[in-house]
N, C-alpha and C. Protein backbone atom coordinates (compact mmCIF):
# COMPACT_ATOMS: atom_id res chain seq x y z
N UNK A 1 47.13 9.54 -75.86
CA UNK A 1 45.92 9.13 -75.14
C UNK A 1 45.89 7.61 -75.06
N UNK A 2 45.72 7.46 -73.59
CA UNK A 2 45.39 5.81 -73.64
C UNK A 2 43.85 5.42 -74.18
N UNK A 3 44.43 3.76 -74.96
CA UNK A 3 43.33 3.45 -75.66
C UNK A 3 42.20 3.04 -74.93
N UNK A 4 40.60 2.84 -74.91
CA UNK A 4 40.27 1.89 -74.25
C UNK A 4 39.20 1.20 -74.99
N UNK A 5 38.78 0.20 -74.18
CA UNK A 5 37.67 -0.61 -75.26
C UNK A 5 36.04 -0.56 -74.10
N UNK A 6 35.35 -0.52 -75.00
CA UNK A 6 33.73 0.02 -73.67
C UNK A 6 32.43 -1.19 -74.96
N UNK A 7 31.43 -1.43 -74.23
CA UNK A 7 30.56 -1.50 -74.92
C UNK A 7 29.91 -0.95 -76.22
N UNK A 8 29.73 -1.81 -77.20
CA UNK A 8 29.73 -0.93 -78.20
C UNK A 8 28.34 -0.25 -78.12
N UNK A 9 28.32 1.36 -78.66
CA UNK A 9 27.18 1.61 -78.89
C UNK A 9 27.43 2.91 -79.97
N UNK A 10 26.62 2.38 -80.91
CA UNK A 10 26.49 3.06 -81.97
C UNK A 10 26.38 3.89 -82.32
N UNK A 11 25.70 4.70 -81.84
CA UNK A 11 26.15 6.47 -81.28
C UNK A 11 27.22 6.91 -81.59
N UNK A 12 28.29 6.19 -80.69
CA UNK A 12 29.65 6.80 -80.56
C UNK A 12 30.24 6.61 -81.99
N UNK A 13 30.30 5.69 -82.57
CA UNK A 13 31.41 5.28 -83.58
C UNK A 13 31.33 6.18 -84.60
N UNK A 14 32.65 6.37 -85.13
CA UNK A 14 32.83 6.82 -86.56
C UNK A 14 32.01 6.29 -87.58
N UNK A 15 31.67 7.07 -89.36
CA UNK A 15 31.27 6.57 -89.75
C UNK A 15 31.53 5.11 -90.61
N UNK A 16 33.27 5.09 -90.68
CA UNK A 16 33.59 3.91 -91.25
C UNK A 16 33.38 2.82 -90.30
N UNK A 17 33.34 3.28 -89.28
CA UNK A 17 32.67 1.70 -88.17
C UNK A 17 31.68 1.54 -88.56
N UNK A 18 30.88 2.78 -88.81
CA UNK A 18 29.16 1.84 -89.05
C UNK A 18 29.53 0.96 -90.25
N UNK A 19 29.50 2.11 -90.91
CA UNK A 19 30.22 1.00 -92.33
C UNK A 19 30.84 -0.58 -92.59
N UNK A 20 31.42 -0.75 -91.76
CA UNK A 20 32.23 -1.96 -91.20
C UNK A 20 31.65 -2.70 -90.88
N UNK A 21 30.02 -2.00 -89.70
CA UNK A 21 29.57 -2.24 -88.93
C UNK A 21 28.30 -3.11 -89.85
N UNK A 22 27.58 -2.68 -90.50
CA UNK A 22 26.76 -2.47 -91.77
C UNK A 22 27.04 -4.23 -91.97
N UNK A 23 28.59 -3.88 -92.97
CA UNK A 23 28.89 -4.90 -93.99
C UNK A 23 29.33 -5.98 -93.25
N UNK A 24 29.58 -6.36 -91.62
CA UNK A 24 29.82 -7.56 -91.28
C UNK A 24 28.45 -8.27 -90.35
N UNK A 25 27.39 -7.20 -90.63
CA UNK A 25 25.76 -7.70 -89.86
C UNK A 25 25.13 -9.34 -90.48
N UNK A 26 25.79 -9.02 -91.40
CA UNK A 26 25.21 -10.65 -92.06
C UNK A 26 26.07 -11.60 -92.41
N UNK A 27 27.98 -11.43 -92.13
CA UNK A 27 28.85 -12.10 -92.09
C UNK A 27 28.95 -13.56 -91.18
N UNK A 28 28.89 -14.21 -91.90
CA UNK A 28 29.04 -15.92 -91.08
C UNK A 28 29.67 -15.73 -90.13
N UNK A 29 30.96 -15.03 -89.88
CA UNK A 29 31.98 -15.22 -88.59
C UNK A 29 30.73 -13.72 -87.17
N UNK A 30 29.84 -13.00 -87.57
CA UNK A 30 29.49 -11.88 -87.12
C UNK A 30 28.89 -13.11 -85.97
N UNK A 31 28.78 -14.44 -85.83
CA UNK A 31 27.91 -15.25 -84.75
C UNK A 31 28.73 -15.42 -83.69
N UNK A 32 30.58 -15.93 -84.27
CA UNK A 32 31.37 -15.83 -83.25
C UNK A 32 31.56 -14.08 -82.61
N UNK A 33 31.67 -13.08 -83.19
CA UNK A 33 32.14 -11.96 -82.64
C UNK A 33 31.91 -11.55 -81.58
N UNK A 34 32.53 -10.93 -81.44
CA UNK A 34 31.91 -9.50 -79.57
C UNK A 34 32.19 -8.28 -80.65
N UNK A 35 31.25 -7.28 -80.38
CA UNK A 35 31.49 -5.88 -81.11
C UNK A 35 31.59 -5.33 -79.57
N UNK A 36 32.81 -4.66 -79.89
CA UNK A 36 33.34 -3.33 -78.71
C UNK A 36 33.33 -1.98 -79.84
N UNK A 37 33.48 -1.35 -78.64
CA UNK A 37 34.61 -0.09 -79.33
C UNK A 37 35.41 0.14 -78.62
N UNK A 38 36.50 0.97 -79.35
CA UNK A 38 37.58 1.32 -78.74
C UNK A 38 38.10 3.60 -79.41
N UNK A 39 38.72 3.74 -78.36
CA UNK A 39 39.01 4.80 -78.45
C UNK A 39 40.57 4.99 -79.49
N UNK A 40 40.79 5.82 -80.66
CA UNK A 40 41.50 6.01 -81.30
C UNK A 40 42.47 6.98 -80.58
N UNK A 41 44.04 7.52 -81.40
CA UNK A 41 44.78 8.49 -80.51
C UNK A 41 44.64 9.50 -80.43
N UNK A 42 43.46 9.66 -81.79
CA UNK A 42 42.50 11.21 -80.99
C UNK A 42 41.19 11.14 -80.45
N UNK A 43 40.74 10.14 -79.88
CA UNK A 43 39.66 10.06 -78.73
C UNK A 43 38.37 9.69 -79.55
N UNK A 44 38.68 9.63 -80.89
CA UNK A 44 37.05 8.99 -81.00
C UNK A 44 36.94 7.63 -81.36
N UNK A 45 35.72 7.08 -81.00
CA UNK A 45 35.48 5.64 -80.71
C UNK A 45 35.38 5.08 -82.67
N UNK A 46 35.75 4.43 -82.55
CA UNK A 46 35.71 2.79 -83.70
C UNK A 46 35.31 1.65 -82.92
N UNK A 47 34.82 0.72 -83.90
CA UNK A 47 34.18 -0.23 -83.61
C UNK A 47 35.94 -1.04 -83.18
N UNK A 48 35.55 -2.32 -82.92
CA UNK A 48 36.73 -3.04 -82.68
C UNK A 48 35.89 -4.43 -82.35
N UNK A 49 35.94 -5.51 -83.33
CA UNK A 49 35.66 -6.57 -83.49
C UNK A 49 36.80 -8.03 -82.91
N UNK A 50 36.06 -8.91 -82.05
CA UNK A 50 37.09 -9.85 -81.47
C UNK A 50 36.03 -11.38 -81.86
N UNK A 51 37.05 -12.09 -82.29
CA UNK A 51 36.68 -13.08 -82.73
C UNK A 51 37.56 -14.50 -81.93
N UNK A 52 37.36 -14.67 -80.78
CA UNK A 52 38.70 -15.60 -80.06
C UNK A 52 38.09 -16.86 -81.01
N UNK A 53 39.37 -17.71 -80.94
CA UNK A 53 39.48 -19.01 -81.93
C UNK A 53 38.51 -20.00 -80.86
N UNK A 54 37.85 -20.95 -81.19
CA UNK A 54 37.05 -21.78 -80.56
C UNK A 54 38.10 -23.16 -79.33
N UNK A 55 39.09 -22.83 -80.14
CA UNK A 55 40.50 -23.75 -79.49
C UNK A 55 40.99 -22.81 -78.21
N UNK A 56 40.31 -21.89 -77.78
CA UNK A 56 41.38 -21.09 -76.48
C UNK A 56 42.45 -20.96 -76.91
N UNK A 57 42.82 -20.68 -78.35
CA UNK A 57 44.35 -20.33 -77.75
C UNK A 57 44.42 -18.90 -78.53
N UNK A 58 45.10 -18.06 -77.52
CA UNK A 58 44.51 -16.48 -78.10
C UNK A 58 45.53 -15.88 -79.59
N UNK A 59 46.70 -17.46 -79.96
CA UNK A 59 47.58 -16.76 -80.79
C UNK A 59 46.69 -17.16 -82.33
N UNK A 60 45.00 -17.78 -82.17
CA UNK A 60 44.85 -17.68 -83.03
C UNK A 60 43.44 -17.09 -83.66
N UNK A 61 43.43 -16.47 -82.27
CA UNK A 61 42.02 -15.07 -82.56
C UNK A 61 42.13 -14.43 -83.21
N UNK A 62 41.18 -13.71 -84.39
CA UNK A 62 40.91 -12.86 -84.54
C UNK A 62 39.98 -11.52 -84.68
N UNK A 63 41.11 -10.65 -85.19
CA UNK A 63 40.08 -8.97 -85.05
C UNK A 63 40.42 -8.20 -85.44
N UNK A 64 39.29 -7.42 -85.53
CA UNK A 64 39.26 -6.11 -86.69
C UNK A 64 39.15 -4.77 -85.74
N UNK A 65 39.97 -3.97 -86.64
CA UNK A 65 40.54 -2.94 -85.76
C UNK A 65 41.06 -2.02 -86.75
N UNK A 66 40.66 -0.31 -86.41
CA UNK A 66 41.18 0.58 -87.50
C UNK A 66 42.53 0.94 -86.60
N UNK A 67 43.70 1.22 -87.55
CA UNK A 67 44.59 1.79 -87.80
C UNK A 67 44.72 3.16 -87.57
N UNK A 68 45.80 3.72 -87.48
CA UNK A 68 45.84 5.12 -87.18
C UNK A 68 45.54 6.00 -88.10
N UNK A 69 45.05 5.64 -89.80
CA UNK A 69 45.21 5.94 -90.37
C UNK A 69 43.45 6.22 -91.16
N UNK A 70 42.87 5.20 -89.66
CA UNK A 70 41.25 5.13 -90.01
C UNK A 70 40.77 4.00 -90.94
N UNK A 71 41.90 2.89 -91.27
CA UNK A 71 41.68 2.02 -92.24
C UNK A 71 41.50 0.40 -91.65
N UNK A 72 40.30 0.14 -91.46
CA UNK A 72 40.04 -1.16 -90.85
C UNK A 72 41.18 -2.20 -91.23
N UNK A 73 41.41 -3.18 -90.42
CA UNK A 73 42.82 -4.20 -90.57
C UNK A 73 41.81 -5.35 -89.89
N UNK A 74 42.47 -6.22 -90.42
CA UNK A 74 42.13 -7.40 -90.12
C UNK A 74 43.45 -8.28 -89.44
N UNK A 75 43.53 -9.15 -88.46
CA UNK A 75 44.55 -9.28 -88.24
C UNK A 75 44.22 -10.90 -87.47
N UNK A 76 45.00 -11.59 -87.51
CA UNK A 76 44.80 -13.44 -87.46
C UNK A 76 45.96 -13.44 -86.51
N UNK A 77 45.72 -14.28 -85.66
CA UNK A 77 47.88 -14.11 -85.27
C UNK A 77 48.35 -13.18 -84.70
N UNK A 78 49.24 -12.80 -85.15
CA UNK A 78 50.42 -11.98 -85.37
C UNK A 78 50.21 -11.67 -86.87
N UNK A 79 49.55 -11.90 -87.78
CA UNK A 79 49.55 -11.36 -88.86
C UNK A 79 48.40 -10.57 -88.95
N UNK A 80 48.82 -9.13 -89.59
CA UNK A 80 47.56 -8.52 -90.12
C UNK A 80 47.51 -7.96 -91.52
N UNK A 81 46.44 -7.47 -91.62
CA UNK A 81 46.34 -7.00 -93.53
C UNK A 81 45.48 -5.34 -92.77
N UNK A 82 45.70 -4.37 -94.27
CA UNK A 82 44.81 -3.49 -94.07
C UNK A 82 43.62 -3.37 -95.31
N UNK A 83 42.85 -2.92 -95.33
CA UNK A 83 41.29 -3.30 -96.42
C UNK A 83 42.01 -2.51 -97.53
N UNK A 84 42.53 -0.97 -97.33
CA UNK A 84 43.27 -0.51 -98.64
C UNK A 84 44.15 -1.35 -99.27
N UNK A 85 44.62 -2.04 -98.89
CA UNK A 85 45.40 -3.25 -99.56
C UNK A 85 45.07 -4.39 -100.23
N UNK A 86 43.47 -4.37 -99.97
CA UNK A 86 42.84 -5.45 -101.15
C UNK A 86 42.32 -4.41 -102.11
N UNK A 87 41.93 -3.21 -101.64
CA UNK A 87 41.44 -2.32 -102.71
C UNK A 87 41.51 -0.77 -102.28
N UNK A 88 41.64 0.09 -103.51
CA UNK A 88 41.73 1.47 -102.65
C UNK A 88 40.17 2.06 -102.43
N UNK A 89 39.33 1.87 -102.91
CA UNK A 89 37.63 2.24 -102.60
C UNK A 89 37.69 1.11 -101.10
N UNK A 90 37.75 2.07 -100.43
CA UNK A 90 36.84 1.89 -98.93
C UNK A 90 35.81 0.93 -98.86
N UNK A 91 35.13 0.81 -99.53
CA UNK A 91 33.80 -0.11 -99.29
C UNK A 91 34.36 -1.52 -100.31
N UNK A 92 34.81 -1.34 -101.22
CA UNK A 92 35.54 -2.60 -101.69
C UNK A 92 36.42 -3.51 -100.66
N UNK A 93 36.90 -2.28 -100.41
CA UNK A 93 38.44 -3.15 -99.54
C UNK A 93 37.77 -4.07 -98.36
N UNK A 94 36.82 -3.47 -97.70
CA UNK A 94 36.27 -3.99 -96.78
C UNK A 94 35.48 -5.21 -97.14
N UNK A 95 34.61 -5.06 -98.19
CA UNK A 95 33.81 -6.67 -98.63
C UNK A 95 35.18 -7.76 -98.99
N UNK A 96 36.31 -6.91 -99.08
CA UNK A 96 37.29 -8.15 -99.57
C UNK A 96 38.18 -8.68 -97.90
N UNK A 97 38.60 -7.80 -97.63
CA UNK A 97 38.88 -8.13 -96.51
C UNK A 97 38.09 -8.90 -96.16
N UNK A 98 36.53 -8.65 -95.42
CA UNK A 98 35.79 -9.61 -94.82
C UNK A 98 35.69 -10.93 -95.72
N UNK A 99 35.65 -11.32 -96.87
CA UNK A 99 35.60 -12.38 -97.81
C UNK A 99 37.14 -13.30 -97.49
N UNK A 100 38.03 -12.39 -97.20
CA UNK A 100 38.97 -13.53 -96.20
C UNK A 100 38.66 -13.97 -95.20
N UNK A 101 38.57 -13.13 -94.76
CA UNK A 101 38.24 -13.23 -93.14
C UNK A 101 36.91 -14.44 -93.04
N UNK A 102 36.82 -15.11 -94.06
CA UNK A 102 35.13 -15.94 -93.84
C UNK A 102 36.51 -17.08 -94.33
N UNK A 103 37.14 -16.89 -95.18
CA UNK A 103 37.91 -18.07 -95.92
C UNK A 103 39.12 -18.62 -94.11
N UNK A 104 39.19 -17.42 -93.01
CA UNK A 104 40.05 -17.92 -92.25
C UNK A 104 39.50 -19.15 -91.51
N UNK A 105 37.68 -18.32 -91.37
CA UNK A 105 36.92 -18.70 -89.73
C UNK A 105 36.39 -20.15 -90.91
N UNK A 106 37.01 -20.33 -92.16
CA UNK A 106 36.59 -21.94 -92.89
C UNK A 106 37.54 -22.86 -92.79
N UNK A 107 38.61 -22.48 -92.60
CA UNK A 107 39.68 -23.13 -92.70
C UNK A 107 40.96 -23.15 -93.55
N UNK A 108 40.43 -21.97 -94.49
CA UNK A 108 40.62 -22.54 -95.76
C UNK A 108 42.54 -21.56 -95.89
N UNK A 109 42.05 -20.49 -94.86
CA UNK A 109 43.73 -19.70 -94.40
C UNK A 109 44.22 -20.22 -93.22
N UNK A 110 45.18 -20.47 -93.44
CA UNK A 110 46.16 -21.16 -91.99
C UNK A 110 46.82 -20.07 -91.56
N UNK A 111 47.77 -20.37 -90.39
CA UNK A 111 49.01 -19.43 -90.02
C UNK A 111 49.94 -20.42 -90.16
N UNK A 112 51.09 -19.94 -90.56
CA UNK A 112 52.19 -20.66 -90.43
C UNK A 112 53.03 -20.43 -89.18
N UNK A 113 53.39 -21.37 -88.43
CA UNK A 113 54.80 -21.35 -87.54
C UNK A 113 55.82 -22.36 -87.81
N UNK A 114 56.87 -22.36 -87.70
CA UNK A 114 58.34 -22.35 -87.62
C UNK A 114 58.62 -22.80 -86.01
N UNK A 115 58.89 -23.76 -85.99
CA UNK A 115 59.20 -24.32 -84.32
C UNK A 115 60.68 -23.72 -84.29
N UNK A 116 61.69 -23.22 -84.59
CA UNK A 116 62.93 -22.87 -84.82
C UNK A 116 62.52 -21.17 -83.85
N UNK A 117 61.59 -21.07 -84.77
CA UNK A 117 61.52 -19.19 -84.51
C UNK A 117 60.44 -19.26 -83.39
N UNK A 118 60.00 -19.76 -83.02
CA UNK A 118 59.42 -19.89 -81.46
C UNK A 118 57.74 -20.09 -81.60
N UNK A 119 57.11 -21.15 -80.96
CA UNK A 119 55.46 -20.77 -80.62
C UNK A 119 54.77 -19.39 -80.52
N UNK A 120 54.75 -18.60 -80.48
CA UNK A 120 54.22 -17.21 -80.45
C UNK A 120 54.72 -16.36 -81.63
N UNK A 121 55.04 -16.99 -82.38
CA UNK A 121 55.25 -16.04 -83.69
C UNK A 121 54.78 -16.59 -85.13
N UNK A 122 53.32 -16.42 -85.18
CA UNK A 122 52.81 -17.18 -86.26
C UNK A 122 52.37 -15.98 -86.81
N UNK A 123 53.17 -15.27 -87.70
CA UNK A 123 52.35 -13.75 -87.97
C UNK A 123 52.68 -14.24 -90.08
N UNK A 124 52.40 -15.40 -90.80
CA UNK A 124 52.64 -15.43 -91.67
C UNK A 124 51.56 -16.65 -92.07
N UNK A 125 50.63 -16.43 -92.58
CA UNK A 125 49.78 -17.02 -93.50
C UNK A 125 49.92 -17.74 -94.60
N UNK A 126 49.41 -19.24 -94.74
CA UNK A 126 49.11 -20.02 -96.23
C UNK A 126 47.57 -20.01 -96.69
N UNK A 127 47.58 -20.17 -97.75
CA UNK A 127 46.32 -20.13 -98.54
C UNK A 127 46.18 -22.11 -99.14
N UNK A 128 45.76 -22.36 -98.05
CA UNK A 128 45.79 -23.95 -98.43
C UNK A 128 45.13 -24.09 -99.78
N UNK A 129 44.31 -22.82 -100.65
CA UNK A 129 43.56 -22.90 -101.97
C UNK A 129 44.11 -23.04 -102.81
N UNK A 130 45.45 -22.54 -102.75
CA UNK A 130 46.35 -21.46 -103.59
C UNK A 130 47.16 -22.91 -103.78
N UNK A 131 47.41 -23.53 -104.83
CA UNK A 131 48.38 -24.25 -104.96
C UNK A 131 50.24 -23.91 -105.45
N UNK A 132 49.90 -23.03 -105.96
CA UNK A 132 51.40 -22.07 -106.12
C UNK A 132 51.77 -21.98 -104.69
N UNK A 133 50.98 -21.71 -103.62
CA UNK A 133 51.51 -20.68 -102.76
C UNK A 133 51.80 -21.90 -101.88
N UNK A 134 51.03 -22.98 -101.57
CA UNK A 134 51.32 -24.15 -101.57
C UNK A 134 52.63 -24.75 -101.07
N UNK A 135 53.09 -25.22 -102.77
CA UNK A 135 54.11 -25.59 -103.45
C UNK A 135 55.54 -25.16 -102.83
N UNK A 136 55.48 -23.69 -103.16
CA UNK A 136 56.35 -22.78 -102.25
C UNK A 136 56.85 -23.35 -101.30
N UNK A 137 55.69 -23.19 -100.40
CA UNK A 137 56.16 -23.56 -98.59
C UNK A 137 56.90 -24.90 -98.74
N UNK A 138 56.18 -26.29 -99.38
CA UNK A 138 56.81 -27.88 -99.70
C UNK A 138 57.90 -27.68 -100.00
N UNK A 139 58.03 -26.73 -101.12
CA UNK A 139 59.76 -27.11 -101.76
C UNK A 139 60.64 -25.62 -100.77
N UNK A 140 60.18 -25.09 -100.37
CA UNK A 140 60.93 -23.90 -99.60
C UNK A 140 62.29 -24.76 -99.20
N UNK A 141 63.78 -24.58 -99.13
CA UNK A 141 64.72 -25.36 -98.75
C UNK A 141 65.20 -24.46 -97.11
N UNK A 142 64.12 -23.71 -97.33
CA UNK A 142 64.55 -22.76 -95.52
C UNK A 142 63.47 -23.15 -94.96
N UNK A 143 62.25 -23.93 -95.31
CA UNK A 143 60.87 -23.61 -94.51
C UNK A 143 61.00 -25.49 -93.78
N UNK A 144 60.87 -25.62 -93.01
CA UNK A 144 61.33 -27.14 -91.47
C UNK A 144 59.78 -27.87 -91.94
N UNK A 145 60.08 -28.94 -92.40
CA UNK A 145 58.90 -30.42 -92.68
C UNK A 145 58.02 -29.63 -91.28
N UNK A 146 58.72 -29.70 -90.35
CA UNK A 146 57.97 -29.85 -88.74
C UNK A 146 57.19 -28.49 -88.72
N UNK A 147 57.15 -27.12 -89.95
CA UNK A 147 55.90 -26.21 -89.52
C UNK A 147 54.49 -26.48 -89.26
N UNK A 148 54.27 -25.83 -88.30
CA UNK A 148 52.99 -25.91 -87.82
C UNK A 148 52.08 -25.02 -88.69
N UNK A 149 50.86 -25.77 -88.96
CA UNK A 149 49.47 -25.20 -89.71
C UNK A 149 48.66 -25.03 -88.48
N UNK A 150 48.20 -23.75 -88.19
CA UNK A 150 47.01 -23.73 -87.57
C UNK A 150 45.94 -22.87 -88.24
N UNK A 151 44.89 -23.75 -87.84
CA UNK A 151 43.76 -22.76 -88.43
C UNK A 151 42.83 -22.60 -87.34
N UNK A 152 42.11 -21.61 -87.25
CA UNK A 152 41.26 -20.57 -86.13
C UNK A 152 40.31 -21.51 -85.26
N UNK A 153 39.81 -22.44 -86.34
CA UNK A 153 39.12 -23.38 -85.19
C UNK A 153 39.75 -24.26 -84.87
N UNK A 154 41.01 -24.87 -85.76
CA UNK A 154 41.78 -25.99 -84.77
C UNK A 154 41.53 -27.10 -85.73
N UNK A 155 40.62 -27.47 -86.28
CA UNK A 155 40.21 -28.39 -87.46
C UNK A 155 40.45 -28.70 -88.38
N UNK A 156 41.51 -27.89 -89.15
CA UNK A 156 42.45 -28.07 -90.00
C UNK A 156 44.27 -28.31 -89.94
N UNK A 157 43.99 -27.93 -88.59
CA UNK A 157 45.51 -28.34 -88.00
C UNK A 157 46.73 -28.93 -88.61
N UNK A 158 47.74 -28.87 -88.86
CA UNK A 158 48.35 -29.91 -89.74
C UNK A 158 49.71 -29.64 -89.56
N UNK A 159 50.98 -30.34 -89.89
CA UNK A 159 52.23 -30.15 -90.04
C UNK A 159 52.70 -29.47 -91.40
N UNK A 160 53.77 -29.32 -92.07
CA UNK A 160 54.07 -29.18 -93.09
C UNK A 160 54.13 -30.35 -93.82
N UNK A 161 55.12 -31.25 -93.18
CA UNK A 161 54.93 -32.86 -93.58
C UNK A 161 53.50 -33.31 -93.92
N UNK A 162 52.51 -33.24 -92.95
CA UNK A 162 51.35 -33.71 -93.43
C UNK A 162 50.73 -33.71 -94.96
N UNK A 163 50.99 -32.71 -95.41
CA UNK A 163 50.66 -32.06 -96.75
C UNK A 163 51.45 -32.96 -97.46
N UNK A 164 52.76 -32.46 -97.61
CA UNK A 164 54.03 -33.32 -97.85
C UNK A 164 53.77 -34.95 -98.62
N UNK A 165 53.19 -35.39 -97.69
CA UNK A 165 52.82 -36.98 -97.79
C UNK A 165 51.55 -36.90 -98.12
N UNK A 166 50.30 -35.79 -98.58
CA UNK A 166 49.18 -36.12 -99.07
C UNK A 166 49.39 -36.69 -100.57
N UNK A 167 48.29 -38.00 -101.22
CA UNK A 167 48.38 -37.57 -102.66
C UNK A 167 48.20 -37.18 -103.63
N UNK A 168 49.08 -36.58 -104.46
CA UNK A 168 48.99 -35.41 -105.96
C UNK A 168 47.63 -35.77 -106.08
């Protein structure tokens, strides 16, 4: 079945959309959103959340979207996560998921690109918080001074170098 996306209305959706629906009503990023729905590959509607980046550029929108599996994903980029993967309780996974998802629309998660591996493939995330994770990328002897940091609004923007040359 082809997918499609319609106005959301609440009626239609599953109950983990409301759910979804519920827990992102008072979410900081819920001001940028559009709530749609969309049709699953067996025909019933989920919510489907779009968040375009304030910079126009669509490789660094994001949105939330269930899986075939019925499990909301969050997805930045080219990168996505699923909520069972921050936690297996359903309603956990989701307050954690969205608790990134506030750390992206802050700045505080980048995407990484690689000018080598092409502009349109930023499907790999830093945690500018995370100083381990950090570190990593600086001393990586495969990862290019010249990666690009983008973050969703554009305001944190940065090279790899940039960091590089901040001081300790």
């Amino acid at each position: 079945m082809e997918r499609r996306i319609a106005e959301l209305d609440e009626s239609k959706i599953d109950e983990r959309s409301r759910l979804l629906l519920v827990e992102l009503s008072n979410h900081p990023a819920r001001r940028h959103a559009s709530l749609q729905m969309e049709t699953s590959h067996d025909g019933t509607w989920r919510l489907f959340v779009a968040i375009p980046s304030p910079t126009g550029d669509d490789r660094r929108a994001v949105s939330i979207w269930f899986d075939e599996r019925q499990i909301p994903t969050l997805e930045f980029g080219a990168w996505h996560s699923h909520a069972d993967l921050w936690d297996e309780d359903l309603l956990a996974g989701i307050r954690k998921m969205l608790a990134y998802l506030e750390r992206i629309i802050d700045g505080e998660i980048v995407l990484a690109g690689a000018p080598t591996i092409g502009e349109g493939l930023l499907f790999r995330v830093i945690d500018l918080g995370d100083r381990d994770e950090v570190l990593d990328e600086l001393t990586s002897p495969v990862v290019s001074p010249d990666m690009k940091l983008l973050s969703w609004s554009g305001t944190q923007d940065a090279q790899l170098s940039d960091i590089r040359e901040e001081p300790a």
